[in-house]
Protein backbone atom coordinates (compact mmCIF):
# COMPACT_ATOMS: atom_id res chain seq x y z
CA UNK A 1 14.51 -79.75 -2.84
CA UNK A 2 15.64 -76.10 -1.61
CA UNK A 3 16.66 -73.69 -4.32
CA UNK A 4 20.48 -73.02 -4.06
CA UNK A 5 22.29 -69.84 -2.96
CA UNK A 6 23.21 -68.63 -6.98
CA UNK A 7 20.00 -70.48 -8.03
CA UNK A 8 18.38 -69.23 -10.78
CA UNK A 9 14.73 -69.74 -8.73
CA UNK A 10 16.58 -66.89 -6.83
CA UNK A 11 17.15 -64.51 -9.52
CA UNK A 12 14.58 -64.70 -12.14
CA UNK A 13 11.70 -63.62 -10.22
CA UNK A 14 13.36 -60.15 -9.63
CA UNK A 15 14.58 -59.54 -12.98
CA UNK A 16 11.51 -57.42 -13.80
CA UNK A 17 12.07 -55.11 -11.04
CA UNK A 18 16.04 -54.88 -11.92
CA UNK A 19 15.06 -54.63 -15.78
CA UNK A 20 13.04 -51.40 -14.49
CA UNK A 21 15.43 -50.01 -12.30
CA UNK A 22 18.39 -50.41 -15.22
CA UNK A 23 15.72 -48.27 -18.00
CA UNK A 24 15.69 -51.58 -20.05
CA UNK A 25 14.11 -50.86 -23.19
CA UNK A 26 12.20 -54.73 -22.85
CA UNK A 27 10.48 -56.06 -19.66
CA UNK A 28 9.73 -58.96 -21.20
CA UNK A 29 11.85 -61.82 -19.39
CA UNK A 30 13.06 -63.82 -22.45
CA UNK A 31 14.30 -60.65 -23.42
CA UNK A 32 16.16 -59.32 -20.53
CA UNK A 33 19.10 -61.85 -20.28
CA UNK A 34 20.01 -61.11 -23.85
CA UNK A 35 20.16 -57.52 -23.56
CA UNK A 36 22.05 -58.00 -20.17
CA UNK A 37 24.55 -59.72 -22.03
CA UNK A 38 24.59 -57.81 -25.15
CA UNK A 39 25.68 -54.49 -23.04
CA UNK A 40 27.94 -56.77 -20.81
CA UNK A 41 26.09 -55.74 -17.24
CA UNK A 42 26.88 -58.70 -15.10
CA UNK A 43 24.52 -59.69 -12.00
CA UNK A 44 26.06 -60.66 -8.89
CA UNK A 45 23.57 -61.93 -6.15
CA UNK A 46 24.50 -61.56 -2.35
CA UNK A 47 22.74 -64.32 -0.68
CA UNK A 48 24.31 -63.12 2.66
CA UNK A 49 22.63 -59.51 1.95
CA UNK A 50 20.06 -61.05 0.00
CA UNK A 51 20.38 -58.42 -3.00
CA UNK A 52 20.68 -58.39 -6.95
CA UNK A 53 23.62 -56.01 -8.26
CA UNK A 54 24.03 -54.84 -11.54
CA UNK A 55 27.46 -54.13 -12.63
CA UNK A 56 26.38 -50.82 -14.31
CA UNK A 57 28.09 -47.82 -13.51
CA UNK A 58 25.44 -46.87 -10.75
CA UNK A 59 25.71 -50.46 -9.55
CA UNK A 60 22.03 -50.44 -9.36
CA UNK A 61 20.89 -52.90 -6.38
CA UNK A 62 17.41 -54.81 -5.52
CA UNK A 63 16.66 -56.23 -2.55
CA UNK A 64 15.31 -60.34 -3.07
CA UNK A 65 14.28 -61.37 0.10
């Protein structure tokens, strides 16, 4: 079975890279979602454009595909 548009197999491989790009203090991936959530940055992925957005104030995108 295909991994769905908002899939998660869609998203998690790039957090690394958007963990980077945001100056995360952890690039460990247990630890990213938490500190997303703690500081309220919201991901929106645009299967369509194929990118990762961070609702940050720099919106700070990643290409996934």
């Amino acid at each position: 079975m295909s991994a769905g548009v908002g899939s998660p197999d869609r998203i998690l491989p790039h957090l690394l890279v958007l963990a980077i790009r945001l100056g995360l203090p952890s690039h460990e991936p247990p630890e990213i979602v938490p500190h997303l959530r703690t500081a309220k940055i919201a991901l929106t992925y645009n299967p369509k454009g194929q990118t990762l957005t961070a609702s940050t104030p720099t919106a700070e995108s990643i290409f996934t595909g």
